[in-house]
Protein backbone atom coordinates (compact mmCIF):
# COMPACT_ATOMS: atom_id res chain seq x y z
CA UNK A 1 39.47 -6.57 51.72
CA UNK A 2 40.66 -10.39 50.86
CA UNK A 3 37.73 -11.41 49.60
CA UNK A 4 37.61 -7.89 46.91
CA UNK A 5 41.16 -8.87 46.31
CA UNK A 6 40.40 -12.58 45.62
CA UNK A 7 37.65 -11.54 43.33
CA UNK A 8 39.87 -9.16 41.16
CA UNK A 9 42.43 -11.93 40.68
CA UNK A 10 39.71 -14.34 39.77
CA UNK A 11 38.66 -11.69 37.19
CA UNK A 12 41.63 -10.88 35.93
CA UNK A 13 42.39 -14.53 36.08
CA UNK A 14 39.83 -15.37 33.60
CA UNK A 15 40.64 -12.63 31.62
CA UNK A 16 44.32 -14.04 31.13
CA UNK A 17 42.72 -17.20 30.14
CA UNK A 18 40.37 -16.11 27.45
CA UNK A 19 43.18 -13.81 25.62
CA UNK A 20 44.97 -16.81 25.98
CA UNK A 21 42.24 -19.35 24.64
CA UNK A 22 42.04 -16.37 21.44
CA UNK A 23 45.49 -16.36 20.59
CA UNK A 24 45.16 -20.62 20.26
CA UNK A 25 42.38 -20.56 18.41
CA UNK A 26 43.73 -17.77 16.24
CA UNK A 27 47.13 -19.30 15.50
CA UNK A 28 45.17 -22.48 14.61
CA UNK A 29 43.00 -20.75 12.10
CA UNK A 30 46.34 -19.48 10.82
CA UNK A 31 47.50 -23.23 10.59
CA UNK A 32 44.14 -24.17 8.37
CA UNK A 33 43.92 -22.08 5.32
CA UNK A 34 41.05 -21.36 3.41
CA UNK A 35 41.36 -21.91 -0.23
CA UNK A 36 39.48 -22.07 -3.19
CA UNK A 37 39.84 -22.24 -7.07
CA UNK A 38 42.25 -19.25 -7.29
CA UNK A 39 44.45 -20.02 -4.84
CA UNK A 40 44.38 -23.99 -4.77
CA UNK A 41 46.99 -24.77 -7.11
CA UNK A 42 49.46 -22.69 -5.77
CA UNK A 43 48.59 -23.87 -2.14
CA UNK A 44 49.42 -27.33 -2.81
CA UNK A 45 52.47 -26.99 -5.46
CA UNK A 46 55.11 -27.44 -3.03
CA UNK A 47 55.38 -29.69 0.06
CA UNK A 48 52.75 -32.28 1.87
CA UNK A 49 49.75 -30.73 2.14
CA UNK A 50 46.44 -31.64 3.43
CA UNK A 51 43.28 -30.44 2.09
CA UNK A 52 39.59 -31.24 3.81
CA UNK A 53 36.84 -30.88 1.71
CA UNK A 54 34.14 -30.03 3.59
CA UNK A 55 30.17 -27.86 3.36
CA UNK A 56 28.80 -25.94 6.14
CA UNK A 57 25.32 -28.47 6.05
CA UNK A 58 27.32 -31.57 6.36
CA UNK A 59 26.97 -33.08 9.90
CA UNK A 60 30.21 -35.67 9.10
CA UNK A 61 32.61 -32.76 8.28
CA UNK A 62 31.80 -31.33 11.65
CA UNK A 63 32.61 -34.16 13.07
CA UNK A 64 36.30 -34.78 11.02
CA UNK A 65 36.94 -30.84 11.66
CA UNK A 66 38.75 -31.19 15.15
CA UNK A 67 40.74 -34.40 13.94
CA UNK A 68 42.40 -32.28 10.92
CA UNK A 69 42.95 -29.61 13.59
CA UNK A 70 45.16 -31.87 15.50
CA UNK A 71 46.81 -33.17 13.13
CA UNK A 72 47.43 -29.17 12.01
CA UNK A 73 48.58 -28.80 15.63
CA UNK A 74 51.09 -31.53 15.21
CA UNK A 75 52.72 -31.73 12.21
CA UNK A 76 53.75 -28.21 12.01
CA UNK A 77 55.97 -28.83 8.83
CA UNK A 78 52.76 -29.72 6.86
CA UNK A 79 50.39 -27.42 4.98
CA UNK A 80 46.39 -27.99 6.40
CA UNK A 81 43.46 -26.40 3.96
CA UNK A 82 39.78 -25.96 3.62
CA UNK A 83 37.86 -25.82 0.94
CA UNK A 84 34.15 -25.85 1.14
CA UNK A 85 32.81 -27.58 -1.30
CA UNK A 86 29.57 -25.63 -1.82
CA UNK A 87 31.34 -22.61 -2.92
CA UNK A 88 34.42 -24.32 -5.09
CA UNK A 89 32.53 -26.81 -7.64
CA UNK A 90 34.78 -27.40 -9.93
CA UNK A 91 37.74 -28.07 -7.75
CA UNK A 92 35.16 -30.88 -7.10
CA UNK A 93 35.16 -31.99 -9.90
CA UNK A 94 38.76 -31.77 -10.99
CA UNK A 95 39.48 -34.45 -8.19
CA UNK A 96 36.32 -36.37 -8.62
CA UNK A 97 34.66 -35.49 -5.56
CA UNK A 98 31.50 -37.47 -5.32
CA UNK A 99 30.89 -37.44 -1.19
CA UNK A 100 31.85 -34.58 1.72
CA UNK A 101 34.16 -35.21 3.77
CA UNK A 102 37.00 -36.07 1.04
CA UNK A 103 40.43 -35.21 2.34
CA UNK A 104 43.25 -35.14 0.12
CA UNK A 105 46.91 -35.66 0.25
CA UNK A 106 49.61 -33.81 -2.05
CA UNK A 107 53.39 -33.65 -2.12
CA UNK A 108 54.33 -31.15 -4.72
CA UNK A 109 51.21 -30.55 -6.33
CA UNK A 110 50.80 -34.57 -6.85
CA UNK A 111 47.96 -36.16 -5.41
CA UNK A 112 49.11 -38.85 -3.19
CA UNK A 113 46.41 -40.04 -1.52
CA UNK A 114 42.43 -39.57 -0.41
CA UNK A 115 39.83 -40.27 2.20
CA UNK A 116 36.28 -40.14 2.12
CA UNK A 117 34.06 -39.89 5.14
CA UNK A 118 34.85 -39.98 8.87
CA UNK A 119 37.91 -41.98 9.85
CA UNK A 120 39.82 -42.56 12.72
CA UNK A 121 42.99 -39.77 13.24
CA UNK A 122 45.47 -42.66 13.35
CA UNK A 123 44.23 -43.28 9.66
CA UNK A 124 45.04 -40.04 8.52
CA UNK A 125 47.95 -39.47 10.43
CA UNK A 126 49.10 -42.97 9.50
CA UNK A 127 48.70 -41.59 5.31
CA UNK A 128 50.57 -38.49 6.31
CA UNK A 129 53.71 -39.93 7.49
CA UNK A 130 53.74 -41.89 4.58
CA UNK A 131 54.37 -38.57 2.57
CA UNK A 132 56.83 -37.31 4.81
């Protein structure tokens, strides 16, 4: 009779930790928008905002992708977006995009600042305060 009972609660244990591990991950999808040409613009008009610039077959974006979430996850003041570069070409272009990752910096639709490739978090978060 324990050990049934002992087995429930580890069940329902694990249950209560992967509805909890869901809502995370969902509010931190919430945090990182997905833009794209028609919505760009208006994303980045008002405020800081960060955007990563990013393509599904590039191995370094996977590897910036967690750092941006942190920052998302810390600086909840601050707008975080994605665009993949694949599908938004001539937002590419418009900021001279030449190599994946690029993250940009705005404060009220102004680009402020940029960085290309992998770089440490305390490099980006350093660029960030700098807006705030």
């Amino acid at each position: 009779m324990i050990l049934q009972f002992e087995n429930n609660m580890d069940e329902d244990l694990e249950k209560i930790k992967r509805a909890r591990l869901n809502e995370i991950m969902n509010e931190l999808q919430n945090r990182i928008k997905t833009l794209n040409e028609s919505n760009f613009g208006t994303f980045v008009s008002e405020g800081v905002s960060v955007i990563d610039f990013w393509a599904p077959w590039c191995a370094p974006c996977h590897i910036l992708s967690p750092l941006i979430e942190d920052l998302a996850e810390k600086y909840t003041k601050v707008k975080f977006g994605k665009v993949n570069g694949d599908e938004n070409m001539r937002l590419l272009y418009q900021y001279n995009i030449t190599g994946l990752p690029t993250v940009l910096f705005f404060k009220n639709g102004m680009l402020a600042d940029r960085s290309v490739g992998v770089v440490p978090e305390n490099v980006l978060e350093e660029k960030l305060k700098w807006l705030l």
